[in-house]
C-alpha atoms as a PDB file:
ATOM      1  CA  UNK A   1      39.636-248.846  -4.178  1.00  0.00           C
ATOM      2  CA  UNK A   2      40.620-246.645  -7.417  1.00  0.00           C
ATOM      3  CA  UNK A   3      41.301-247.851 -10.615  1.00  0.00           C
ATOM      4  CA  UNK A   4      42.660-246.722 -14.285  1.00  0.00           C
ATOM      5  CA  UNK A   5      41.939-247.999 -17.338  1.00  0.00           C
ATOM      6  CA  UNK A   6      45.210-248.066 -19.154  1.00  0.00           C
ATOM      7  CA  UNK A   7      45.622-248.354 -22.889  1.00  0.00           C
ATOM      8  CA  UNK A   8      48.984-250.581 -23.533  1.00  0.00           C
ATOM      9  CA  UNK A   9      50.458-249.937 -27.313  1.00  0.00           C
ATOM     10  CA  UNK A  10      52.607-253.008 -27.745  1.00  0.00           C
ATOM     11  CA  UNK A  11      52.449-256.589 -26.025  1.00  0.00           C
ATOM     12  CA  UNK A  12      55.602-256.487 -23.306  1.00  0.00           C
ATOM     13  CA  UNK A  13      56.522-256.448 -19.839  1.00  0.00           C
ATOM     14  CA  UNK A  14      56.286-253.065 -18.044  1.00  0.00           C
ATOM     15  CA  UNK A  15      56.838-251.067 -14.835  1.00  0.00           C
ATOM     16  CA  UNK A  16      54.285-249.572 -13.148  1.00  0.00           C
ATOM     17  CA  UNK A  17      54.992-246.038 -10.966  1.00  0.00           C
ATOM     18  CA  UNK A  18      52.589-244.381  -8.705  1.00  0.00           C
ATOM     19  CA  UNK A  19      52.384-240.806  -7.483  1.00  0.00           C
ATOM     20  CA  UNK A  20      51.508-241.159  -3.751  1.00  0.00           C
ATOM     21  CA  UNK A  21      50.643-239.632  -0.460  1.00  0.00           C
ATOM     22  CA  UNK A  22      49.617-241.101   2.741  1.00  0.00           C
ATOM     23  CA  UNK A  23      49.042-238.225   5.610  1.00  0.00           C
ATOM     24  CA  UNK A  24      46.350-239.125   7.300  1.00  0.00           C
ATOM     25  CA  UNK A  25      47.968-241.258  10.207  1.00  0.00           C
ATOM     26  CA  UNK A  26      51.417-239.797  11.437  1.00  0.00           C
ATOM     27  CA  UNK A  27      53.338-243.248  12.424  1.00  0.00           C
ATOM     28  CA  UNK A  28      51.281-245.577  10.530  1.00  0.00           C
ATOM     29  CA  UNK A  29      51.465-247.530   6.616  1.00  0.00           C
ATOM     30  CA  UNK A  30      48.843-247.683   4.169  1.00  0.00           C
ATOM     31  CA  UNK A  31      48.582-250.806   2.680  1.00  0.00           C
ATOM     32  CA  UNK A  32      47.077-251.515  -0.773  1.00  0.00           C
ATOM     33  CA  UNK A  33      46.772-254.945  -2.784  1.00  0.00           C
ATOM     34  CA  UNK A  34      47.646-254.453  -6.602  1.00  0.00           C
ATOM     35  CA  UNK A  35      44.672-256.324  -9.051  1.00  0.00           C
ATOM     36  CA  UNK A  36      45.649-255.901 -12.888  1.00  0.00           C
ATOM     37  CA  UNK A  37      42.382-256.499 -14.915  1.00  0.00           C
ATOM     38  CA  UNK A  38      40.695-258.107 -11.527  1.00  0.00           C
ATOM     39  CA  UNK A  39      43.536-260.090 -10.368  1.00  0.00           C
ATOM     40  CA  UNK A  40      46.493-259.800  -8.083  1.00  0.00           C
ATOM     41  CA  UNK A  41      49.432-260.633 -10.731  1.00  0.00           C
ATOM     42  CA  UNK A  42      51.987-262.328  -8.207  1.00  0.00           C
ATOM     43  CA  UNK A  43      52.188-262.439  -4.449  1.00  0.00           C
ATOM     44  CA  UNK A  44      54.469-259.473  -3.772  1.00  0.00           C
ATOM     45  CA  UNK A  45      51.932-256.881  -4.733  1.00  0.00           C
ATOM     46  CA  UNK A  46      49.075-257.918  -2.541  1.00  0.00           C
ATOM     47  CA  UNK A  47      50.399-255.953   0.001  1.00  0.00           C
ATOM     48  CA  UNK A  48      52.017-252.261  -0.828  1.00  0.00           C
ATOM     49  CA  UNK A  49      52.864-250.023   2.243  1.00  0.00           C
ATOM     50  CA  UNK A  50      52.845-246.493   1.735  1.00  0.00           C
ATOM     51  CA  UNK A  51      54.423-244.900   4.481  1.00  0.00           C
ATOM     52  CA  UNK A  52      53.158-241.653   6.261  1.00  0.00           C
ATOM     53  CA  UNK A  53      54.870-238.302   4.344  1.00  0.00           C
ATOM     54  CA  UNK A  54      53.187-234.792   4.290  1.00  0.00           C
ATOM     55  CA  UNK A  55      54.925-235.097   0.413  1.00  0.00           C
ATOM     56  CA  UNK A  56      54.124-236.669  -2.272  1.00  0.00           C
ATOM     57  CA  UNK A  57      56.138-239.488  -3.709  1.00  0.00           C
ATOM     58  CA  UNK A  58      56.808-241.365  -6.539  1.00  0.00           C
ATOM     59  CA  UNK A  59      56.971-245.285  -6.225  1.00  0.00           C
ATOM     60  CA  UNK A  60      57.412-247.547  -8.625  1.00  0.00           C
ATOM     61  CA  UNK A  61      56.712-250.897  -7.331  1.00  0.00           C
ATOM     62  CA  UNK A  62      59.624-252.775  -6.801  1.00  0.00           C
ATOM     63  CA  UNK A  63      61.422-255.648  -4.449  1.00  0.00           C
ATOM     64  CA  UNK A  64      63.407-255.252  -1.240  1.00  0.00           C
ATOM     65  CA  UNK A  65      66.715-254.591  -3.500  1.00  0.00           C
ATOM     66  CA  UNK A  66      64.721-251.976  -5.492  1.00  0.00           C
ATOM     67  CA  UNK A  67      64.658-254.038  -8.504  1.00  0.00           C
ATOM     68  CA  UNK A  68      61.327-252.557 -10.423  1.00  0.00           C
ATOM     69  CA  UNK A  69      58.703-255.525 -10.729  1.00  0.00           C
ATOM     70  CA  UNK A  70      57.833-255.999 -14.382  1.00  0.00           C
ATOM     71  CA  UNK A  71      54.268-256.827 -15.432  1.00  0.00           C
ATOM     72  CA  UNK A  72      53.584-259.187 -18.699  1.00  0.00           C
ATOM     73  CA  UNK A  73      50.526-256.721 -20.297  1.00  0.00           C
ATOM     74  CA  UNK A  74      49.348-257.380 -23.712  1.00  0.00           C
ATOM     75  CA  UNK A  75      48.032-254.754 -26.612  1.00  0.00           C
ATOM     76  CA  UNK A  76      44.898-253.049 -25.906  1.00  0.00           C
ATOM     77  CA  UNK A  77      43.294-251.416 -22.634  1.00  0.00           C
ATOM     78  CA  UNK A  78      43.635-253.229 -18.812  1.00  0.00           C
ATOM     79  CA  UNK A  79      42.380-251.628 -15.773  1.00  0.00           C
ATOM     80  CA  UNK A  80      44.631-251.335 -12.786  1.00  0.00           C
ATOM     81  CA  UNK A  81      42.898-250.818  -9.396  1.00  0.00           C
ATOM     82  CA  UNK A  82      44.268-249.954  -6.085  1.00  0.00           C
ATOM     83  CA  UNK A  83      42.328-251.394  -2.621  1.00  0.00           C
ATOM     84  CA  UNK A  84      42.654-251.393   1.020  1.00  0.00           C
ATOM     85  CA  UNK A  85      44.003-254.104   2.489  1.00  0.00           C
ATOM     86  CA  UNK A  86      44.582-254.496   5.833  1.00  0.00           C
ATOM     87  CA  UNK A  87      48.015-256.303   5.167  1.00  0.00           C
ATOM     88  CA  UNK A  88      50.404-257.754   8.096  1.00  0.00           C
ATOM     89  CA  UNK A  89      48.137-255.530  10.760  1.00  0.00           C
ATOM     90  CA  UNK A  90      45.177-257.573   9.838  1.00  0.00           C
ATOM     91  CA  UNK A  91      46.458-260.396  11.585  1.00  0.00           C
ATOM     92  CA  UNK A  92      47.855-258.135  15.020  1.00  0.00           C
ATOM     93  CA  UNK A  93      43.831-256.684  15.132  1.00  0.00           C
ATOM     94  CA  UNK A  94      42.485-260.565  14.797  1.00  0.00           C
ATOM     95  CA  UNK A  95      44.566-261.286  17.411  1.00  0.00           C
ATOM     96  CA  UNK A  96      43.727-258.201  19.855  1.00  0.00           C
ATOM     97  CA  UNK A  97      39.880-258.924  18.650  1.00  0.00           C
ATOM     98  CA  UNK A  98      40.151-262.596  19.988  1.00  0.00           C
ATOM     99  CA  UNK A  99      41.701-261.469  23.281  1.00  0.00           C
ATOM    100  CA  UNK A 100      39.450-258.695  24.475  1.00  0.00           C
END
């Protein structure tokens, strides 16, 4: 995982963009669950794919129309963290782990 502490001026909602690379596995997604403060805020973010690029890009988390995700934060500092997940491929290597 990697986290941030963020300081938030005013209570509101708010987007959250990430500057992001995954190159390590030509073909393949990264996938990282979302925790705000120690806690995944609403299903959708408990599984983020980064897809493999050699560049860097710039996300901000949003749904399947591209609608940015807004996140209720109130005044003062919150720490957003970042971790592995295995997502949707967890469940194909259970499977392949149960056959062999």
């Amino acid at each position: 995982w990697i986290e941030w502490q963020i300081e938030v001026p005013e209570d509101g909602f708010y987007e959250i963009t990430l500057k992001a690379r995954q190159n390590y596995t030509r073909g393949f997604v990264s996938n990282r669950s979302l925790y705000i403060d120690g806690s995944i805020p609403f299903k959708e973010v408990s599984e983020i794919s980064f897809k493999y690029s050699n560049e860097w890009n710039i996300l901000t988390l949003s749904d399947e129309n591209g609608t940015p995700y807004k996140f209720a934060l109130t005044k003062g500092t919150h720490t957003i963290r970042l971790q592995i997940t295995l997502g949707s491929l967890g469940k194909i290597l259970n499977q392949l782990e149960d056959s062999v």
